[in-house]
Protein backbone atom coordinates (compact mmCIF):
# COMPACT_ATOMS: atom_id res chain seq x y z
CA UNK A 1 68.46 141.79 97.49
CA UNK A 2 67.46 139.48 100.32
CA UNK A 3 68.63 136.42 98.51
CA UNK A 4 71.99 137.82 97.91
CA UNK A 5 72.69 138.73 101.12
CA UNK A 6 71.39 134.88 101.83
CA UNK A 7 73.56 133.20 99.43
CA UNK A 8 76.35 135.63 100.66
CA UNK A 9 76.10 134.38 103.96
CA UNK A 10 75.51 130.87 103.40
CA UNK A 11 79.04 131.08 101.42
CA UNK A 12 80.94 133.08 103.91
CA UNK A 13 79.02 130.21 106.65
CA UNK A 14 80.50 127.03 104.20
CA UNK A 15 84.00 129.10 103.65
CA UNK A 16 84.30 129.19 107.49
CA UNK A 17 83.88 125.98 108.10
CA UNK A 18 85.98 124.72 105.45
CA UNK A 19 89.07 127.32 106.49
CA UNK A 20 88.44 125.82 110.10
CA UNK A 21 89.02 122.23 108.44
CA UNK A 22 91.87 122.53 106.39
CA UNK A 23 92.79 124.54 109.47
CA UNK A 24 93.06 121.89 111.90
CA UNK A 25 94.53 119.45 109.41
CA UNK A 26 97.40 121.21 108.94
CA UNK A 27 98.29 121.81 112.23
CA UNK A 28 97.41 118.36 113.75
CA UNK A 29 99.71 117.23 110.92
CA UNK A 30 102.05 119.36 111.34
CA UNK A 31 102.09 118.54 115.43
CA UNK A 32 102.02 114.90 115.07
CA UNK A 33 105.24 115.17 112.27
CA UNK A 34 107.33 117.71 114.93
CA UNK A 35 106.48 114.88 117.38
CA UNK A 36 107.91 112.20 115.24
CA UNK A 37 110.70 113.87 114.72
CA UNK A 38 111.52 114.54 118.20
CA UNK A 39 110.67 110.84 119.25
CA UNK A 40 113.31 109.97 115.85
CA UNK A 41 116.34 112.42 117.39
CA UNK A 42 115.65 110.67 120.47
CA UNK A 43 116.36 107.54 119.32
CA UNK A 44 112.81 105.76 119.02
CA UNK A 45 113.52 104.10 115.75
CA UNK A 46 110.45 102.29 114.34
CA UNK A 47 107.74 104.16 116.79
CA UNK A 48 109.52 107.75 115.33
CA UNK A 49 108.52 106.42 111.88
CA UNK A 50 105.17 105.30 112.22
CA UNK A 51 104.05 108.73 113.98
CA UNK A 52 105.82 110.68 110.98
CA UNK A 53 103.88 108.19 108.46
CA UNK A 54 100.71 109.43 110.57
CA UNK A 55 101.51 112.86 110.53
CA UNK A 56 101.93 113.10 106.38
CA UNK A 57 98.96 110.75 105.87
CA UNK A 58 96.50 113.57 107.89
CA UNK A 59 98.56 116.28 105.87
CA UNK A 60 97.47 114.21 102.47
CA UNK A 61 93.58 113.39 104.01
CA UNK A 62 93.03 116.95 104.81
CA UNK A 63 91.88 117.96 101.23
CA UNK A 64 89.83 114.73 101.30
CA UNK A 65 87.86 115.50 104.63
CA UNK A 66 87.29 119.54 102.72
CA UNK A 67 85.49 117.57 99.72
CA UNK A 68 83.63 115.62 102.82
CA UNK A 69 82.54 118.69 104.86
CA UNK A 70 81.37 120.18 101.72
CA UNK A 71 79.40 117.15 100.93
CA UNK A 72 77.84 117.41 104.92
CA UNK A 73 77.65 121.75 104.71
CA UNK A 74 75.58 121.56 101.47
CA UNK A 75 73.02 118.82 102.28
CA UNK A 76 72.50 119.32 106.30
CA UNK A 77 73.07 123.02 106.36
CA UNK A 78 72.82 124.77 103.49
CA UNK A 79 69.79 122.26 102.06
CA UNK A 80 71.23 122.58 98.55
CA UNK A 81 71.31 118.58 97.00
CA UNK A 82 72.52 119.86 93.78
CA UNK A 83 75.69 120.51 95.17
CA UNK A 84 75.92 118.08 97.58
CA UNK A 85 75.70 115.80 94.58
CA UNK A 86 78.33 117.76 92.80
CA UNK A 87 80.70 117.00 95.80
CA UNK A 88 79.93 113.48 96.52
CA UNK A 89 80.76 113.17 92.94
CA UNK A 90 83.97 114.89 93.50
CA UNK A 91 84.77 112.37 96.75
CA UNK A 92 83.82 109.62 94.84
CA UNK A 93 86.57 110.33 92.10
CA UNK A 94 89.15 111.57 94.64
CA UNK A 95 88.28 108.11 96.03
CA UNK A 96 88.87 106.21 93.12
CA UNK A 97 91.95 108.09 92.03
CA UNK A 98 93.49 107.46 95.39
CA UNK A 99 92.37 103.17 94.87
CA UNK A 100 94.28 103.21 90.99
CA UNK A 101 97.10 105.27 92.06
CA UNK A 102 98.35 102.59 94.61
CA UNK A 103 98.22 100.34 91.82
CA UNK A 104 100.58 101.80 90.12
């Protein structure tokens, strides 16, 4: 029984902390993209751009920096290497995928 209740709070601990990740991602995304757009309606041209291309590219990392606070949650706090290696696998292919998608 004492092990359950362990593992149950060692996944409600790593489901926290991912929630709070994704969390923040979104919003900063979301933030920085609003801001964009208001420095694009007023008339900031290039700058308005380059803040919106900022804004999408934190949206699209979010999902990346889960897999990495996974990887960091399982080793550091959760001293579990089995899946720590199980997610560094998983970053390593989300890696790769991202490197061969731009080449095509």
């Amino acid at each position: 029984m004492v092990n359950s209740q362990n593992s149950n709070s060692a996944n409600n601990k790593l489901r926290s902390i991912v929630s709070r990740v994704l969390s923040v991602g979104y919003y900063v995304s979301i933030i920085i993209t609003l801001a964009g757009l208001i420095l694009h309606l007023a008339g900031a041209g290039s700058w308005a751009v380059t803040v919106i291309k900022a804004g999408l590219f934190i949206l699209l990392a979010t999902p990346l920096l889960r897999v990495v606070t996974a990887v960091l949650v399982f080793y550091f706090i959760e001293q579990d290497k089995k899946y720590a290696l199980i997610s560094l696998a998983v970053l390593l292919i989300l890696t790769v995928s991202i490197f061969i998608g731009r080449e095509f």
